[in-house]
Protein backbone atom coordinates (compact mmCIF):
# COMPACT_ATOMS: atom_id res chain seq x y z
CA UNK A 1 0.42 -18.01 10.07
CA UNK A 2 2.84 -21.02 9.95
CA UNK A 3 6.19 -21.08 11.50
CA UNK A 4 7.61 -21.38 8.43
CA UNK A 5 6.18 -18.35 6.86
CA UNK A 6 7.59 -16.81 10.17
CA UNK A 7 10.95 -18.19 9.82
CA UNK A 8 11.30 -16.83 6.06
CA UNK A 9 9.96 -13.32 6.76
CA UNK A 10 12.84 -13.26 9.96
CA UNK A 11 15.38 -14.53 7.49
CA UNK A 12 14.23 -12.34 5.20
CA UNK A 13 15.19 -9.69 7.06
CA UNK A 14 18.58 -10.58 8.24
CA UNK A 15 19.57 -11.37 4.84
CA UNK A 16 18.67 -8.04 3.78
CA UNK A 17 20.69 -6.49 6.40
CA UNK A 18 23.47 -7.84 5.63
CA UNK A 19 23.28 -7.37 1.81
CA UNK A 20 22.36 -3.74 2.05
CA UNK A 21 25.66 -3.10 4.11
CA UNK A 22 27.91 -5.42 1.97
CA UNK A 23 25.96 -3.56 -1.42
CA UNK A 24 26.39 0.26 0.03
CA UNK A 25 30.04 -0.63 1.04
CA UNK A 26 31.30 -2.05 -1.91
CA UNK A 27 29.67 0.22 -4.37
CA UNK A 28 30.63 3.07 -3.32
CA UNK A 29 34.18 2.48 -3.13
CA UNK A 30 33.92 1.21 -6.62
CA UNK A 31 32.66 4.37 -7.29
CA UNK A 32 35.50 6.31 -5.88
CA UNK A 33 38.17 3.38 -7.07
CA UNK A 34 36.57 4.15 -10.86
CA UNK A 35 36.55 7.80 -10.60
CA UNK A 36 32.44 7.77 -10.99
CA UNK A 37 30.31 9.88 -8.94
CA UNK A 38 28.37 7.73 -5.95
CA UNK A 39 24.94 9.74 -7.73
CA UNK A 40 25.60 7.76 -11.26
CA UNK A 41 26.53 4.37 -9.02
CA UNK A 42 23.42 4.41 -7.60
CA UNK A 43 21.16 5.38 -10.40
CA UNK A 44 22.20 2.46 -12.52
CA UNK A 45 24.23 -0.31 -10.76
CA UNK A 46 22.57 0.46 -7.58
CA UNK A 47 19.56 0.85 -8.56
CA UNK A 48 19.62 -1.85 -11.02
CA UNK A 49 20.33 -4.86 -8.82
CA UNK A 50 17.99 -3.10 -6.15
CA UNK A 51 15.22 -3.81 -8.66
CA UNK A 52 16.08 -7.45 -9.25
CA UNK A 53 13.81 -9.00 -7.20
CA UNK A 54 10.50 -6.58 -8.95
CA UNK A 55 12.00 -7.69 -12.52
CA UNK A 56 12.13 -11.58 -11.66
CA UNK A 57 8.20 -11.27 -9.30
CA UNK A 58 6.44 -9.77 -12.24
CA UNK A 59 8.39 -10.98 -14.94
CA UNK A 60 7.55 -14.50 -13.61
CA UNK A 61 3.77 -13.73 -12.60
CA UNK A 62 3.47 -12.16 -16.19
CA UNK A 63 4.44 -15.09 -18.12
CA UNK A 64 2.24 -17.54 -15.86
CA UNK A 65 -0.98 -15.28 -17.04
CA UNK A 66 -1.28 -13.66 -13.59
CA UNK A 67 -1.01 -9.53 -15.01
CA UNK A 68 -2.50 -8.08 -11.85
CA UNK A 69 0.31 -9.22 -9.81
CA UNK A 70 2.63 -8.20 -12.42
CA UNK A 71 1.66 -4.70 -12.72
CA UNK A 72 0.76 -3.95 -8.58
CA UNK A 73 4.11 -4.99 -7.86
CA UNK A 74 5.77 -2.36 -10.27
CA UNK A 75 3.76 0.06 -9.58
CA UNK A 76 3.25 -0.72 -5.84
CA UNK A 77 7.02 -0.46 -5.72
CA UNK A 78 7.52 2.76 -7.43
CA UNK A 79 4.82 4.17 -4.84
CA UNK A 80 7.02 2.75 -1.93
CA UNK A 81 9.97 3.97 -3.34
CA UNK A 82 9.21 7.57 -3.75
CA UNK A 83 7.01 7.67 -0.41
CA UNK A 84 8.36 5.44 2.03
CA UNK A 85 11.95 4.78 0.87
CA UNK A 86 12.79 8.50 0.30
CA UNK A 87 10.31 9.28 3.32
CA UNK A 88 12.61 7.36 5.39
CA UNK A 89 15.56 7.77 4.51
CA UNK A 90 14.71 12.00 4.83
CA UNK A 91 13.52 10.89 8.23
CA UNK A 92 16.91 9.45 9.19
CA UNK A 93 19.07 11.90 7.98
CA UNK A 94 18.32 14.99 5.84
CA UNK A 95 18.90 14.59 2.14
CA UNK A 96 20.59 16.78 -0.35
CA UNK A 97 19.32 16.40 -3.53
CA UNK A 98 21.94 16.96 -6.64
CA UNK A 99 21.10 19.82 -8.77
CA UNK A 100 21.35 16.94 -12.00
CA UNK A 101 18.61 15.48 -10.31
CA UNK A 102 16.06 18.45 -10.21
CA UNK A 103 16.88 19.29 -13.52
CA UNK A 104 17.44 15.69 -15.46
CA UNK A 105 16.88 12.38 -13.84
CA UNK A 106 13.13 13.77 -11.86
CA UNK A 107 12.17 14.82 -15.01
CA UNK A 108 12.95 11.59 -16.84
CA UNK A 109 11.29 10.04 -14.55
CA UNK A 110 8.21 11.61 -14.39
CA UNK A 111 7.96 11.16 -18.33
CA UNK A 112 8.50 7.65 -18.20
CA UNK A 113 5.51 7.43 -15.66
CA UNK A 114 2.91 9.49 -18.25
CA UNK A 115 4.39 7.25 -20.73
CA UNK A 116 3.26 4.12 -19.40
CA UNK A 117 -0.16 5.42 -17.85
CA UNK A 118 -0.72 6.55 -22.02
CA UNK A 119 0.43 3.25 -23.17
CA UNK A 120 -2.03 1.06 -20.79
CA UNK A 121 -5.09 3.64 -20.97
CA UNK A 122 -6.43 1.10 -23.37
CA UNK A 123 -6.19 -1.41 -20.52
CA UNK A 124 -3.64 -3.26 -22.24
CA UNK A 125 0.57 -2.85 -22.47
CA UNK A 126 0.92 -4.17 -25.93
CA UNK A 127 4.32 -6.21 -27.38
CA UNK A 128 5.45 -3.44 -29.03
CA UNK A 129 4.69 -1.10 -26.20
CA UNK A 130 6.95 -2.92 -23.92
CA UNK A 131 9.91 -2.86 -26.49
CA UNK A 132 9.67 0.47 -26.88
CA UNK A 133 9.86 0.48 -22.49
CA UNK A 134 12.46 -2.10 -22.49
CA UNK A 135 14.43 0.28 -25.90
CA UNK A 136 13.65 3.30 -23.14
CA UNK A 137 16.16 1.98 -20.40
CA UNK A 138 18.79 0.93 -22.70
CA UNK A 139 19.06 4.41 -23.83
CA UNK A 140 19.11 5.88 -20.82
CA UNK A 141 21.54 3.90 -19.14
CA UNK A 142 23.76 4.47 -22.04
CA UNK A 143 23.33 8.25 -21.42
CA UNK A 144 24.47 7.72 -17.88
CA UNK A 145 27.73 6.32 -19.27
CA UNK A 146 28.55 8.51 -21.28
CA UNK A 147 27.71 11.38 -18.87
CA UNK A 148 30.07 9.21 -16.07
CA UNK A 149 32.94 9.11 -18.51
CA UNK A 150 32.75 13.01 -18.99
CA UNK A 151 33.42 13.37 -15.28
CA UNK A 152 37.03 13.75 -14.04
CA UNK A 153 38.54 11.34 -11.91
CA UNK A 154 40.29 13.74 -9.97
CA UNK A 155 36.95 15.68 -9.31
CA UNK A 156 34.90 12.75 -8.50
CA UNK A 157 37.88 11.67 -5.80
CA UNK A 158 38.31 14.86 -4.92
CA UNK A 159 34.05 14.79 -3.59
CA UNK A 160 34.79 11.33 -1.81
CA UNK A 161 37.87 13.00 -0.04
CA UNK A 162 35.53 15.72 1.00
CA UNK A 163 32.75 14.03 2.07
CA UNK A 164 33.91 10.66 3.51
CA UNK A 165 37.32 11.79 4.76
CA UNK A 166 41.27 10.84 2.73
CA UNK A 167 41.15 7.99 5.09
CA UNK A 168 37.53 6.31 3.40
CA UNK A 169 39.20 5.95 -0.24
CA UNK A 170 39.91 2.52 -1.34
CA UNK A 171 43.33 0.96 -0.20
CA UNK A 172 41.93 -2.82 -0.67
CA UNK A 173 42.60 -5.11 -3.52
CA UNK A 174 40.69 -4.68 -6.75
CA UNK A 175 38.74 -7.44 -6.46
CA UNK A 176 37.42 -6.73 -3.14
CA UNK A 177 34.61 -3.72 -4.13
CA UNK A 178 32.81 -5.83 -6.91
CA UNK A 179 32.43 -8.62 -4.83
CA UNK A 180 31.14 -7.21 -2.16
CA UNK A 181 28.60 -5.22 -3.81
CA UNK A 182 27.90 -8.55 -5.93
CA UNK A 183 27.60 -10.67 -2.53
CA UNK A 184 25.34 -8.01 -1.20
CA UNK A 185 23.18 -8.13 -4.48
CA UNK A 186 22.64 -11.75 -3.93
CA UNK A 187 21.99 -11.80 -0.29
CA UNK A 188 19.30 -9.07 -0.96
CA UNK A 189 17.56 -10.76 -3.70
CA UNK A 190 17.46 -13.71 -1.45
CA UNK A 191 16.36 -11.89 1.35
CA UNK A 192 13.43 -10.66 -0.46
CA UNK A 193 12.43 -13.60 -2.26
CA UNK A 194 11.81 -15.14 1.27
CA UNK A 195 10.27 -12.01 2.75
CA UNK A 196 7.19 -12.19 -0.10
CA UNK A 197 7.30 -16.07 0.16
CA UNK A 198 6.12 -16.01 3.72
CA UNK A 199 4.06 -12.62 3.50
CA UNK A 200 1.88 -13.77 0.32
CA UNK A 201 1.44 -17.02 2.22
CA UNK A 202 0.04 -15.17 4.87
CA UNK A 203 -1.88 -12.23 3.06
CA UNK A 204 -3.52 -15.40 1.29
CA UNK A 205 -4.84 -17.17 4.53
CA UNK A 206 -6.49 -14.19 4.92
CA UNK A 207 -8.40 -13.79 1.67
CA UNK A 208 -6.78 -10.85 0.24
CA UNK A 209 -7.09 -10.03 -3.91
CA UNK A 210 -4.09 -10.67 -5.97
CA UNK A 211 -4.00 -7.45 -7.14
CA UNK A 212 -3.74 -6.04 -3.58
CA UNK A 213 -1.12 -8.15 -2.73
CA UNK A 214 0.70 -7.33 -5.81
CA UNK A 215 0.46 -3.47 -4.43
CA UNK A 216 1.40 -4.09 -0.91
CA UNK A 217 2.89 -7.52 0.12
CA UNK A 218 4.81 -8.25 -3.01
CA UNK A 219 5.67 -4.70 -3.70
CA UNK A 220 6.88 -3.60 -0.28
CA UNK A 221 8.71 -7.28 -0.40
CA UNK A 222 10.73 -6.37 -3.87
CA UNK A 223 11.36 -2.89 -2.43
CA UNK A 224 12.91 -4.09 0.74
CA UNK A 225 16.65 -4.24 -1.17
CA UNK A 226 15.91 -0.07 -1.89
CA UNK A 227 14.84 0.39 1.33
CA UNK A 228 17.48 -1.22 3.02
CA UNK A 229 20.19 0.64 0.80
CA UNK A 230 18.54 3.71 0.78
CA UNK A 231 18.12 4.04 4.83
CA UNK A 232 21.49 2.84 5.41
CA UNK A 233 23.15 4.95 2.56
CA UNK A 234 21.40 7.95 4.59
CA UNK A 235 22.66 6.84 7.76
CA UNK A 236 26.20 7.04 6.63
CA UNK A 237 26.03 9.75 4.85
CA UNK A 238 25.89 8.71 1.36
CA UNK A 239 22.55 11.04 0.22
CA UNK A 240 23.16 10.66 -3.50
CA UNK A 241 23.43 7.01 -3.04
CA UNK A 242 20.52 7.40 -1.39
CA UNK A 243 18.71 9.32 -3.49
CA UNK A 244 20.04 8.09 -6.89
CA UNK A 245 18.94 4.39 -5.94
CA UNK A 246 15.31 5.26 -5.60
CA UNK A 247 14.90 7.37 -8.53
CA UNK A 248 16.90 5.06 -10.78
CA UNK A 249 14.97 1.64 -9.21
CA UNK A 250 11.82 3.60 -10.13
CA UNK A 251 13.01 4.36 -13.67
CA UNK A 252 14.31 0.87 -13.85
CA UNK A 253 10.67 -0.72 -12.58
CA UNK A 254 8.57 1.47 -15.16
CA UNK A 255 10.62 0.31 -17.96
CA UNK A 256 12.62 -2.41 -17.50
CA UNK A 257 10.34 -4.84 -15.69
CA UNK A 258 6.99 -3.72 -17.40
CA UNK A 259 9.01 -3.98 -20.54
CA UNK A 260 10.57 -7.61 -20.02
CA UNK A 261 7.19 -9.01 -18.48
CA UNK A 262 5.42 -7.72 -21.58
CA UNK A 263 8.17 -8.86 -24.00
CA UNK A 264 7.75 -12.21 -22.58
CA UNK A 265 4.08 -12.37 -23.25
CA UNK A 266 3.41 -11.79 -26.86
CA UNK A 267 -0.28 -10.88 -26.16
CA UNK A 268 0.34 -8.03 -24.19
CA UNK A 269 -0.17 -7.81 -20.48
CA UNK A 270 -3.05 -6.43 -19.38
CA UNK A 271 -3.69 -3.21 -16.90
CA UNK A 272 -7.47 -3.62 -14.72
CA UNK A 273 -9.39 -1.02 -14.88
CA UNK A 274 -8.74 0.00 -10.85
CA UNK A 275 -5.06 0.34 -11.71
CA UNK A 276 -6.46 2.75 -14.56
CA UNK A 277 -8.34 4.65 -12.66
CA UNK A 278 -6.22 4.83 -8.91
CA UNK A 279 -3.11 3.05 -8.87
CA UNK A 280 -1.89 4.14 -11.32
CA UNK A 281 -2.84 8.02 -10.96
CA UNK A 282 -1.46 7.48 -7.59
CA UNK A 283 1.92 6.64 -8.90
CA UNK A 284 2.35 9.50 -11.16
CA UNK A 285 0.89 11.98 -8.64
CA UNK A 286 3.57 10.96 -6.21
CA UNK A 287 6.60 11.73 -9.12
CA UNK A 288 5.46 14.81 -10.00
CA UNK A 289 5.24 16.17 -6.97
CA UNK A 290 9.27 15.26 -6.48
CA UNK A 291 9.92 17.92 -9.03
CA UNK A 292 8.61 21.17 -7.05
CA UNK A 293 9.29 19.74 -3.51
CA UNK A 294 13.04 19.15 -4.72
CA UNK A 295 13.49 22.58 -6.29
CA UNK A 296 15.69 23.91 -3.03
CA UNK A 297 17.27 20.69 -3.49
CA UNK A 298 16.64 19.54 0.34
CA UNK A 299 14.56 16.79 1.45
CA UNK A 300 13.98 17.52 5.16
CA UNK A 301 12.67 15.53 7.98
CA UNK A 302 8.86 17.51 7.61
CA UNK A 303 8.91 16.48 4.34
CA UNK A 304 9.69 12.80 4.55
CA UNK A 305 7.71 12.69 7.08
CA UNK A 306 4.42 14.40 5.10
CA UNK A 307 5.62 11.44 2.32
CA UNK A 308 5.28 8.70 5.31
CA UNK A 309 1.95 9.81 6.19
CA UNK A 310 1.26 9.97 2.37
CA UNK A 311 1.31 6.31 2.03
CA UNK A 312 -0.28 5.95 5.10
CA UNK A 313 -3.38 6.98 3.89
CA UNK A 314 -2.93 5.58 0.31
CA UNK A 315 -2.16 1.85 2.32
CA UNK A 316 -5.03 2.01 4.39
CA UNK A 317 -7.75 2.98 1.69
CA UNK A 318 -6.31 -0.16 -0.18
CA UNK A 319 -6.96 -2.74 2.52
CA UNK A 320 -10.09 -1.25 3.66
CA UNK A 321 -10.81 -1.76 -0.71
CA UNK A 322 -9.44 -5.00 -0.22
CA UNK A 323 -11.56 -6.35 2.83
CA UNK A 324 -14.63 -4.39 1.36
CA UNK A 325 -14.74 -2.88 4.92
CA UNK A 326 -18.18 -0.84 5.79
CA UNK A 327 -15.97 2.00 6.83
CA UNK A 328 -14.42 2.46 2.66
CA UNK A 329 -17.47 4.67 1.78
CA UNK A 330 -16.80 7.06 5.07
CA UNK A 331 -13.09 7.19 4.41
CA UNK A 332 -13.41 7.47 0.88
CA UNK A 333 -15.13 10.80 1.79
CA UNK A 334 -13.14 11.79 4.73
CA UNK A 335 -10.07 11.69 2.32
CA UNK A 336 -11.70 13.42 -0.89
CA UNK A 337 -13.37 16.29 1.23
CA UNK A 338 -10.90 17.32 3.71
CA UNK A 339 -7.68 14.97 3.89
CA UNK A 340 -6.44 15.64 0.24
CA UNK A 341 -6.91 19.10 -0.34
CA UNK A 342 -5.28 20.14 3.24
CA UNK A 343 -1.81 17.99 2.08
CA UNK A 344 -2.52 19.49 -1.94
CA UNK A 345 -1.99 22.86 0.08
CA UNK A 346 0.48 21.62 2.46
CA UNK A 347 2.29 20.81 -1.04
CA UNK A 348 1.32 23.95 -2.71
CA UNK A 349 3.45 25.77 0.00
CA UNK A 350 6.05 23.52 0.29
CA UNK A 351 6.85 23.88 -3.48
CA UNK A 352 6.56 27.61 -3.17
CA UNK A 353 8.86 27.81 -0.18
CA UNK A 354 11.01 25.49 -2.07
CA UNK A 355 10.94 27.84 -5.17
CA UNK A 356 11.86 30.94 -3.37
CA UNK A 357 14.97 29.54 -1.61
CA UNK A 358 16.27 28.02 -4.96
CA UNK A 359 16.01 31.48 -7.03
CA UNK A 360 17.63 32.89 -3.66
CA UNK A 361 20.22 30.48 -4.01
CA UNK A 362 20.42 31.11 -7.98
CA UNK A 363 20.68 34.76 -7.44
CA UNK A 364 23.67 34.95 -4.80
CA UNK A 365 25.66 32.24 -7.15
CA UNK A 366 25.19 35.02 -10.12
C-alpha cells in the first residue's frame, strides 16, 4: 500500500464527512422551506445525488468494455445499502419506517429487482432492456412529484414543527438550502471517487478479481455518500431521510445506472454467470425480506444488527471465493447446513412478530 493510496482513502473520508452534514442539512430544510415531506426529499433528490458516484463507476467501466465491474458495483451497492446502510443506521438510532413505504416504495423496489434478475437471466442486459430501466425511473420519479405536490404545505410544516422543534424551520436566505445540499453533493462525490481510487489500487496489489472488487471495494466506495447520509440522518433524528435515501439510491442503482451503462453500450452489457447464480439472488433476497420485517413499521437495533451480521457472512464467503481459500468448501457448508436456515427462521419470526403488532396496530386505529 502506497502513501498515496493512504492519503486518498483518509481524504476520502473527511470529504465525506463533511458533505454528508452539509447534504442532510440543507436538504432537509429545503424540504420544510418547499412544503415537501423529508421521506419524498430523500427518495429522489437525496437519494439521487447519493447514487452519483455508482452511476459515473459503472457507467464509465461499462463503456470501457469492463461489465463485471459495472454490474458488482450496482449490485454490490444495493446489497450494502439495504444491509449495512439501513443496518447501521437501525444500530444508531431506531428507525420508523413510513407506512407509504411498507405499502409503495418496498414494493417498487422489490419489483424493480425481479425485473432486472429476468432481464439478465440470459446473461446479457440488452439496449432495449436498459431503456426500458432507464424509461422505469423517469416514471417513477415523476410519480413522486406528483404525489409531493398533493401534500399540503401546512401539513408537511406542521411534521417539521413536530419533530425538529418551531425553532429548526428555515429563517436563512433562499439561496442558502440548495447550496448547501449542492456543496455537500459535490464534496461526497469527491470523497468517494478518492476512497475507490486508493482502495482498488490496493485490492489490486493484492490480486483480487474485478468482479470482486466491483462487489466490495468499488461498491462499498460508491455507497459511502448513503452511508454517510443515512447514519447521520439517524443520528439527528431524521429516520425518513434516512430511510427514504437507501430505498430510493437502491431504486435509483437498479435502474438508472444499469440503464445508462447499458444505453451507452449498444451491444448490451453483459451479466457472468456467478452474478446469475449468487449475486444477484443475494440482492433480491435481501429486498424482499424488507417487506415482512417492515410490516410493524420499526427497524430496531436486533434487527439492524441481524442485517450487519447478514453481510458479514455474505462479505466473507466472497473473499474467501475471491482468494480461492481451502477453507470456501467448509464454509460453503457451514453456511448452507446450519448458518442460513437458523437466520431464515430468525426471519420467519421476526416477520411474524412484525405481522401481529401491525394488525394490532390496524385494529385499535379502526
Amino acid at each position: 500500500m502506497t502513501a498515496g493510496s493512504l492519503l486518498a482513502l483518509l481524504a476520502g473520508f473527511a470529504a465525506l464527512v463533511g458533505g454528508a452534514e452539509l447534504l442532510v442539512r440543507g436538504a432537509t430544510r429545503l424540504a420544510a422551506r418547499l412544503g415537501v415531506s423529508p421521506l419524498v426529499i430523500g427518495l429522489t433528490v437525496v437519494a439521487f445525488g447519493t447514487s452519483a458516484p455508482e452511476m459515473a463507476v459503472s457507467a464509465m467501466a461499462a463503456w470501457s468494455g469492463q461489465s463485471d465491474l459495472a454490474v458488482g458495483n450496482a449490485i454490490g451497492s444495493n446489497v450494502i445499502n439495504t444491509l449495512v446502510i439501513l443496518g447501521l443506521a437501525a444500530v444508531v438510532l431506531p428507525l420508523t419506517v413510513a407506512a407509504r413505504v411498507v405499502r409503495l416504495e418496498i414494493p417498487v423496489m422489490i419489483a424493480a429487482a425481479l425485473m432486472v434478475w429476468l432481464m439478465a437471466l440470459d446473461g446479457m442486459l440488452q439496449f432495449w432492456e436498459c431503456l426500458v430501466l432507464f424509461a422505469s425511473i423517469l416514471v417513477y420519479t415523476f410519480m413522486q412529484i406528483r404525489m409531493a405536490r398533493a401534500e399540503r404545505r401546512a401539513e408537511v410544516r406542521q411534521e417539521f414543527s413536530e419533530e425538529f422543534g418551531a425553532e429548526n424551520l428555515p429563517v436563512s436566505p433562499a439561496w442558502r438550502d440548495p447550496a448547501f445540499a449542492l456543496a455537500g453533493l459535490m464534496l461526497l462525490v469527491l470523497g468517494s471517487n478518492w476512497l475507490v481510487e486508493g482502495g482498488t489500487a490496493i485490492a489490486r496489489a493484492f490480486g483480487v478479481s474485478e468482479l470482486v472488487i466491483g462487489l466490495t471495494v468499488i461498491a462499498l466506495g460508491t455507497s459511502l455518500p448513503e452511508l454517510a447520509t443515512s447514519v447521520l440522518a439517524s443520528l439527528r433524528g431524521q429516520r425518513d431521510l434516512a430511510v427514504g435515501n437507501v430505498i430510493g439510491s437502491n431504486l435509483f442503482n437498479l435502474l438508472a445506472v444499469l440503464g445508462i451503462a447499458g444505453i451507452g453500450r449498444p451491444s448490451g452489457v453483459p451479466v457472468s454467470a456467478q452474478v446469475l447464480a449468487f449475486d444477484l439472488p443475494v440482492m433480491v433476497a435481501t429486498m424482499v425480506i424488507c417487506l415482512p420485517l417492515f410490516l410493524d413499521r420499526k427497524v430496531g437495533r436486533g434487527r439492524g444488527g441481524l442485517f450487519l451480521l447478514c453481510y458479514a457472512f455474505y462479505l466473507t464467503y466472497l473473499l474467501l471465493s475471491a482468494t480461492g481459500h481451502s477453507k470456501l468448501p467448509a464454509y460453503r457448508g457451514a453456511m448452507l447446513g446450519w448458518v442460513l436456515p437458523v437466520l431464515v427462521m430468525i426471519i420467519i419470526l421476526l416477520a411474524v412478530r412484525a405481522a401481529r403488532a401491525s394488525r394490532s396496530v390496524d385494529s385499535l386505529k379502526s
